[in-house]
Protein backbone atom coordinates (compact mmCIF):
# COMPACT_ATOMS: atom_id res chain seq x y z
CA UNK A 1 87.97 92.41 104.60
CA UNK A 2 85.38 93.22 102.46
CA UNK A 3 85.97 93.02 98.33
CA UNK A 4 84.88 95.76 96.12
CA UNK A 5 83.32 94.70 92.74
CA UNK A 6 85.10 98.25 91.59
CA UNK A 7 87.79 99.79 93.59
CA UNK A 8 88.49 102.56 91.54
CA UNK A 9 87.90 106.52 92.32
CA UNK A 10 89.27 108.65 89.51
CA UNK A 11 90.56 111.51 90.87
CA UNK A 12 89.56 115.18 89.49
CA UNK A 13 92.47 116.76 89.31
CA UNK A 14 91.33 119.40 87.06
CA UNK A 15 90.94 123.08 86.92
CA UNK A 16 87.19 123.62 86.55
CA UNK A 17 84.22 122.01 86.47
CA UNK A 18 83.78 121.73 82.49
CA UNK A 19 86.85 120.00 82.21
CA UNK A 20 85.33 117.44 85.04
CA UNK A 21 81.91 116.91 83.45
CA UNK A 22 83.21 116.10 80.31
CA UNK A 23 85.71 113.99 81.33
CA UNK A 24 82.91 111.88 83.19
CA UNK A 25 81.02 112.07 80.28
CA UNK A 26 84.09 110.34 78.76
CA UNK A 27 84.45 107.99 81.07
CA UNK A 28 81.27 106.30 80.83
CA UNK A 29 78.85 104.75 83.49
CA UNK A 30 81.32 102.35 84.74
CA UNK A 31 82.80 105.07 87.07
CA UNK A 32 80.38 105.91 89.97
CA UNK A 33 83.40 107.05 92.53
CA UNK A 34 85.20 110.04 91.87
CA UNK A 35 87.65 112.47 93.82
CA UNK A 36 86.92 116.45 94.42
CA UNK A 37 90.68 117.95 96.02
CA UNK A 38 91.82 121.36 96.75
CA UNK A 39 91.50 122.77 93.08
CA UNK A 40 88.37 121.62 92.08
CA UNK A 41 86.28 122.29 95.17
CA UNK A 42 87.92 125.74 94.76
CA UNK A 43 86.21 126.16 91.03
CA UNK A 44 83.14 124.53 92.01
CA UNK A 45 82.37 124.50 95.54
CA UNK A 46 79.60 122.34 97.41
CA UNK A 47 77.19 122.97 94.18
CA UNK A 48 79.18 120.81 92.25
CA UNK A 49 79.42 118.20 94.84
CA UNK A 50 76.10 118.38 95.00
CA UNK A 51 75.84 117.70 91.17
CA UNK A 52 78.17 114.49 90.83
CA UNK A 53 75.85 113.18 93.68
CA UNK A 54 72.64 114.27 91.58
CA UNK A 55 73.95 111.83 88.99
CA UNK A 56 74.59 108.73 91.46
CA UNK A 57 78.55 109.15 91.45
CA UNK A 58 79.91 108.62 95.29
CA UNK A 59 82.28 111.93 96.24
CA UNK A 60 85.73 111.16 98.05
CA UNK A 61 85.93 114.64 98.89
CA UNK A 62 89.69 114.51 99.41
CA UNK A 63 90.46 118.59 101.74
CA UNK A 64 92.94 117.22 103.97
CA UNK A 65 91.18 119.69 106.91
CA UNK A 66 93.80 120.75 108.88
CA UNK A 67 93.34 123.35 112.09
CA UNK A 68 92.43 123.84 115.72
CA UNK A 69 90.16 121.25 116.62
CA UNK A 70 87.08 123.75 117.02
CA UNK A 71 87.50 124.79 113.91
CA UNK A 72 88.00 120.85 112.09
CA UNK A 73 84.54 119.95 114.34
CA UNK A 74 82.48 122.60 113.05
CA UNK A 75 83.84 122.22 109.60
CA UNK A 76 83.26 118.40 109.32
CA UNK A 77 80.15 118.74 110.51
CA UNK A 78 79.46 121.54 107.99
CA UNK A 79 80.70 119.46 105.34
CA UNK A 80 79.43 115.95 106.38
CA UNK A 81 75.55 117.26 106.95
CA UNK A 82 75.19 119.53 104.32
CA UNK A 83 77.60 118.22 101.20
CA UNK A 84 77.38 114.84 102.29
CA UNK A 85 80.29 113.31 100.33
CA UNK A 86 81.00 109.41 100.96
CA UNK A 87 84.79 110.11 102.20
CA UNK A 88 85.94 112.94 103.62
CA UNK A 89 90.02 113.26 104.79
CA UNK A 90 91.82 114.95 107.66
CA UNK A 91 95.44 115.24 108.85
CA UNK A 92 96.81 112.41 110.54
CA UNK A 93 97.03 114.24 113.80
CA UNK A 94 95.49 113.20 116.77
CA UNK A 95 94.05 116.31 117.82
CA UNK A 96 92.63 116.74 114.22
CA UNK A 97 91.26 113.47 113.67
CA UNK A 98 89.74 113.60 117.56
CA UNK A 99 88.01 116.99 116.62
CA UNK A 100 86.94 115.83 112.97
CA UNK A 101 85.39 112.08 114.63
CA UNK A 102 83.27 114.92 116.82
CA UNK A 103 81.86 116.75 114.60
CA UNK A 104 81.21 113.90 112.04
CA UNK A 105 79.52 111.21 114.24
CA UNK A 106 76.20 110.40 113.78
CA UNK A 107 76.91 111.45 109.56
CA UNK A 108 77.10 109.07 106.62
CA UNK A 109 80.16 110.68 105.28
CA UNK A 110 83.35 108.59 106.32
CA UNK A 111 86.68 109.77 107.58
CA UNK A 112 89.75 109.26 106.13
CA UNK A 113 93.06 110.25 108.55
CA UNK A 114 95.82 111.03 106.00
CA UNK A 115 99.12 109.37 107.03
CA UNK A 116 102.21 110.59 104.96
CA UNK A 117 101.20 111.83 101.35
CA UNK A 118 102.43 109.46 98.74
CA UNK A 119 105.00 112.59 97.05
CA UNK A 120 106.88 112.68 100.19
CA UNK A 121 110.16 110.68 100.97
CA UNK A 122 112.57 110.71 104.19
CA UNK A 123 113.82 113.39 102.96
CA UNK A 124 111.01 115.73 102.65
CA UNK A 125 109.98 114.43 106.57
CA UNK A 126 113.61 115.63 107.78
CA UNK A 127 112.35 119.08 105.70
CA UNK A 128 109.62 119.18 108.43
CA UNK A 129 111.48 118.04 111.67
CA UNK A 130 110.24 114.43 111.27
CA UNK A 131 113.88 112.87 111.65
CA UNK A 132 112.74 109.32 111.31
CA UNK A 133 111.90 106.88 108.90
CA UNK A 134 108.36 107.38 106.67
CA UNK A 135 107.72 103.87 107.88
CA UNK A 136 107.56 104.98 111.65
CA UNK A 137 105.41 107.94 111.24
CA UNK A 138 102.79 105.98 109.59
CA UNK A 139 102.70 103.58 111.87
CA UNK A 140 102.10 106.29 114.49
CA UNK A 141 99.31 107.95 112.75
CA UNK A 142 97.84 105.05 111.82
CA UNK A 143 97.15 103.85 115.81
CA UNK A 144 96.31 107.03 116.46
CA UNK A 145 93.84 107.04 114.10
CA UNK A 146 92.56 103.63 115.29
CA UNK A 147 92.13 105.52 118.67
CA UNK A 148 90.05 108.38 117.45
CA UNK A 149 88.19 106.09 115.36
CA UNK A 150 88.55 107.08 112.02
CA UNK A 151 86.62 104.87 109.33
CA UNK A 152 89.99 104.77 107.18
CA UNK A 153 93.46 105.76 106.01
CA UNK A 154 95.14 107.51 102.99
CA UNK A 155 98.11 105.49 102.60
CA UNK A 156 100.75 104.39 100.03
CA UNK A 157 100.65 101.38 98.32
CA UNK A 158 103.75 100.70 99.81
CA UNK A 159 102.73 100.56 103.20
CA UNK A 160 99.06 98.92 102.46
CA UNK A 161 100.01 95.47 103.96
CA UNK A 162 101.41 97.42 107.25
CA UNK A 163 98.62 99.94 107.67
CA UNK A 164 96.04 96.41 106.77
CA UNK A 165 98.04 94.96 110.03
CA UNK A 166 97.25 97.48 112.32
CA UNK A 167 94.01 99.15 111.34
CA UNK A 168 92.30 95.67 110.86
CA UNK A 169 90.09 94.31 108.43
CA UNK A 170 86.84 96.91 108.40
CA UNK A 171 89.31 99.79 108.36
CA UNK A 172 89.07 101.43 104.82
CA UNK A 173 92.17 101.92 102.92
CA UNK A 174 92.53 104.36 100.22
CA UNK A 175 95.31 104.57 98.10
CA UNK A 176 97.07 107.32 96.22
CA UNK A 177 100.29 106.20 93.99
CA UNK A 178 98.78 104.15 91.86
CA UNK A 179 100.06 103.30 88.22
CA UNK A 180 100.42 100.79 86.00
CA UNK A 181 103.67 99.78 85.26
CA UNK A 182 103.87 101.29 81.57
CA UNK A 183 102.59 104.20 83.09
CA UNK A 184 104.60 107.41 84.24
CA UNK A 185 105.56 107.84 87.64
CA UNK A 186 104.29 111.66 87.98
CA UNK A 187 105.24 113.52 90.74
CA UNK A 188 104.78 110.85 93.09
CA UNK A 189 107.50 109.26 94.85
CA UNK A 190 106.33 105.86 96.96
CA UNK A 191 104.27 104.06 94.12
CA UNK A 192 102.80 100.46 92.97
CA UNK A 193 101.10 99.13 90.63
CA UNK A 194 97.20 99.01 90.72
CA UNK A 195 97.36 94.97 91.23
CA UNK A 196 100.09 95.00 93.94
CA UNK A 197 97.91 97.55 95.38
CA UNK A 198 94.74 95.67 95.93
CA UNK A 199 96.68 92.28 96.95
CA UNK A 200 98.58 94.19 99.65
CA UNK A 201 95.09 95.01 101.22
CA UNK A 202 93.76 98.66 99.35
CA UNK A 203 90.28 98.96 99.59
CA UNK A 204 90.10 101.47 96.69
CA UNK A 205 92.95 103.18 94.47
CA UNK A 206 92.80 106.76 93.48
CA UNK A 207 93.91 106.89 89.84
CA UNK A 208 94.60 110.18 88.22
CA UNK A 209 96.91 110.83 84.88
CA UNK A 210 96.48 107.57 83.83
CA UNK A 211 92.61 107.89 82.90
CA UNK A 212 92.47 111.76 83.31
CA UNK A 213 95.55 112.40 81.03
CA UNK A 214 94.62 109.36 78.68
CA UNK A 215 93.39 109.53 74.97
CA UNK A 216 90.46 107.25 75.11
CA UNK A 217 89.76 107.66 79.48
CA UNK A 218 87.25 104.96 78.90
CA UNK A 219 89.88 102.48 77.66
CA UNK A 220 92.14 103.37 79.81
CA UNK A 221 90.04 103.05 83.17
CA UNK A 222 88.85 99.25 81.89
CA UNK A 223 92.41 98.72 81.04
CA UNK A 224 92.98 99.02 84.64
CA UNK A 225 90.11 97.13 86.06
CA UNK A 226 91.06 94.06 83.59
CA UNK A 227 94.74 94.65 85.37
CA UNK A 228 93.06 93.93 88.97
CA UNK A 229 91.16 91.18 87.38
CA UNK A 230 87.30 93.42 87.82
């Protein structure tokens, strides 16, 4: 399993693109990997993609693409040719992650299969008609992503060491849930710190409030790599 010198993507959870730039700007040049979701590709689209990669920052370009499998090809393929981030993520679904491995082979851009998000406990999975433990449904998703070859997993920290086990050692391993233990817990529910995190196997850690929320984000983000000995 291959060690990263810096394993951490900062995640831009933030409502426009201003607020992102600056907080880069913050940051400093020790941060080259950073997170677009949902929001933020909303306020800024592939143009501002295209700028963080302009400045030599890595894009986990974190969309979660979820539809028929037609639809998830052409879409990858959209996104993995002409926005070219470094990780791009999918549902866990088979059918998903077989459409999304079609339309992104032959790309740059790696696939992430997401297995249960990191806010969600048994409860919430008995909410959707999954009547089984979160345990069990990742380890489905995560063979079936083995099967459809996907590059990686979004996983909990909690289930690292598991998802390491069956995915194997090249398999990369992204995890959400992150925090520091004098740090709040958010609205996340299955969570570790950043150091349990990388010794159970993670191959990077998405950290948000922590640095994002922080007074001095620079501190705060070499707090963290000092905490994962980095």
């Amino acid at each position: 399993m291959t060690t990263n010198t810096n394993p951490l993507i900062i995640a831009l959870d933030l409502a426009s693109t201003d607020e992102a730039l600056d907080l880069i700007r913050k940051i400093g040049p020790a941060c080259d990997f950073y997170k677009v979701g949902m929001e933020l590709y909303a306020a800024g689209g592939p143009q501002f993609v295209s700028q963080l990669l302009s400045q030599g920052k890595k894009v986990f370009l974190d969309l979660k693409l979820y539809d028929i499998g037609e639809t998830v090809k052409r879409a990858t393929r959209q996104l993995s040719e002409q926005i070219r981030p470094t990780l791009l993520t999918v549902h866990g679904s088979k059918p998903v992650m077989n459409a999304a491995r079609a339309g992104c082979d032959g790309t740059g851009t790696k696939l992430l299969g997401v297995t249960v998000l990191t806010s969600f406990d048994e409860q919430d999975l008995a909410d959707l008609g999954f009547h089984v433990p979160v345990s069990q449904l990742v380890d489905l998703r995560v063979r079936n992503a083995v099967e459809t070859r996907m590059d990686g997993l979004i996983c909990s920290p909690l289930e690292v060491a598991r998802v390491r086990e069956i995915a194997g050692p090249d398999s990369i391993l992204v995890t959400p849930g992150v925090r520091s233990a004098n740090a709040s817990q958010g609205d996340q529910k299955r969570v570790a710190t950043p150091k349990q995190a990388i010794d159970q196997g993670a191959t990077y850690l998405v950290i948000g409030r922590q640095v994002t929320r922080a007074a001095d984000p620079q501190a705060a983000y070499s707090e963290i790599l000092e905490e994962i000995g980095r």
